[in-house]
Protein backbone atom coordinates (compact mmCIF):
# COMPACT_ATOMS: atom_id res chain seq x y z
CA UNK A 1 13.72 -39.97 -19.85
CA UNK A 2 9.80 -39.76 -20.59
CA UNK A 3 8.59 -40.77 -24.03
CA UNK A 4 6.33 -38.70 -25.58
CA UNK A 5 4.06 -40.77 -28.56
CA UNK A 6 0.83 -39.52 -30.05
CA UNK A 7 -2.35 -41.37 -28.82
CA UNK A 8 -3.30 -43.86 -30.87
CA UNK A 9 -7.09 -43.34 -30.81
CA UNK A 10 -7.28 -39.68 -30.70
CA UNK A 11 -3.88 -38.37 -31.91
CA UNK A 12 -2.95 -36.34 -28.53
CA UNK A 13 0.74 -36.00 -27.13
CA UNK A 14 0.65 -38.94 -24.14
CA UNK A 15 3.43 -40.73 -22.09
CA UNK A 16 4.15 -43.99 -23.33
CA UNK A 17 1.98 -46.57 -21.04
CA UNK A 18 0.28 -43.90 -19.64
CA UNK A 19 -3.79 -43.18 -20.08
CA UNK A 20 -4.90 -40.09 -22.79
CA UNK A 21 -6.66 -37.25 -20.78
CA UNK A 22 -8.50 -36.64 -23.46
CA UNK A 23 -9.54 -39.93 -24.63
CA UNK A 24 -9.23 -42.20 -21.79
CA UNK A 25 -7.11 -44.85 -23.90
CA UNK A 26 -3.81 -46.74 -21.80
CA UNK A 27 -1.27 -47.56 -24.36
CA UNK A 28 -0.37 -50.74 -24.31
CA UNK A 29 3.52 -49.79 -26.56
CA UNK A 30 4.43 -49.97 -29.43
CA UNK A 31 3.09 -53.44 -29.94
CA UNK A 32 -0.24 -52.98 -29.60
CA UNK A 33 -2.54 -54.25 -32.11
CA UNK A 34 -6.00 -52.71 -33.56
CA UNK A 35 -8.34 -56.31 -32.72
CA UNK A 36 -7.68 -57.52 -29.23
CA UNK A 37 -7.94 -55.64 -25.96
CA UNK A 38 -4.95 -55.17 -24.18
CA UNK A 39 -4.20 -54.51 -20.48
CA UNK A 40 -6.81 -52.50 -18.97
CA UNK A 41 -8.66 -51.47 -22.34
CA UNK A 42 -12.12 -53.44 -22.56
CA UNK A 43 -12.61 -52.54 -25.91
CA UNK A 44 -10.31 -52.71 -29.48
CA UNK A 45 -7.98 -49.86 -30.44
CA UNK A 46 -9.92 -49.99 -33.79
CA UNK A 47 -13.25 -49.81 -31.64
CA UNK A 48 -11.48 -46.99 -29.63
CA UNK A 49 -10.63 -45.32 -32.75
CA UNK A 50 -14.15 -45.69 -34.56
CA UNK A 51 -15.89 -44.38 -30.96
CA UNK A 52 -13.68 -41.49 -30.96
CA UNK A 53 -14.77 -40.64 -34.58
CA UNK A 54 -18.53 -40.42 -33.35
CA UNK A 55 -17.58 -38.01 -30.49
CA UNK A 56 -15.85 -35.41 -32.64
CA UNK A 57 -18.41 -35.64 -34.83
CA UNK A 58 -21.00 -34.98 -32.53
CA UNK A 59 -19.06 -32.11 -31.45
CA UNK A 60 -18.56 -30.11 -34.17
């Protein structure tokens, strides 16, 4: 059975350990943390999260 989550940067229905289409983030699980890079992410989640702020705004 697939898991389903929300993205944790940019809110969008992803596979658990899989990588967002739209934002590009791989969750790490459910024990991922906001200050340290995990697995294949070079940046933070709260980094992530704070980028993907800027690019809606800019959007809109």
């Amino acid at each position: 059975m697939i898991k389903i989550i929300d993205c944790p940067v940019c809110g969008q229905k992803v596979e658990i350990f899989d990588i967002c289409d739209h934002c590009g983030w791989q969750n790490s699980g459910p024990g991922e943390k906001e200050s340290d890079p995990q697995g294949p992410n070079k940046i933070t989640l709260k980094a992530a999260k704070e980028a993907n702020k800027k690019i809606i705004g800019k959007s809109t």
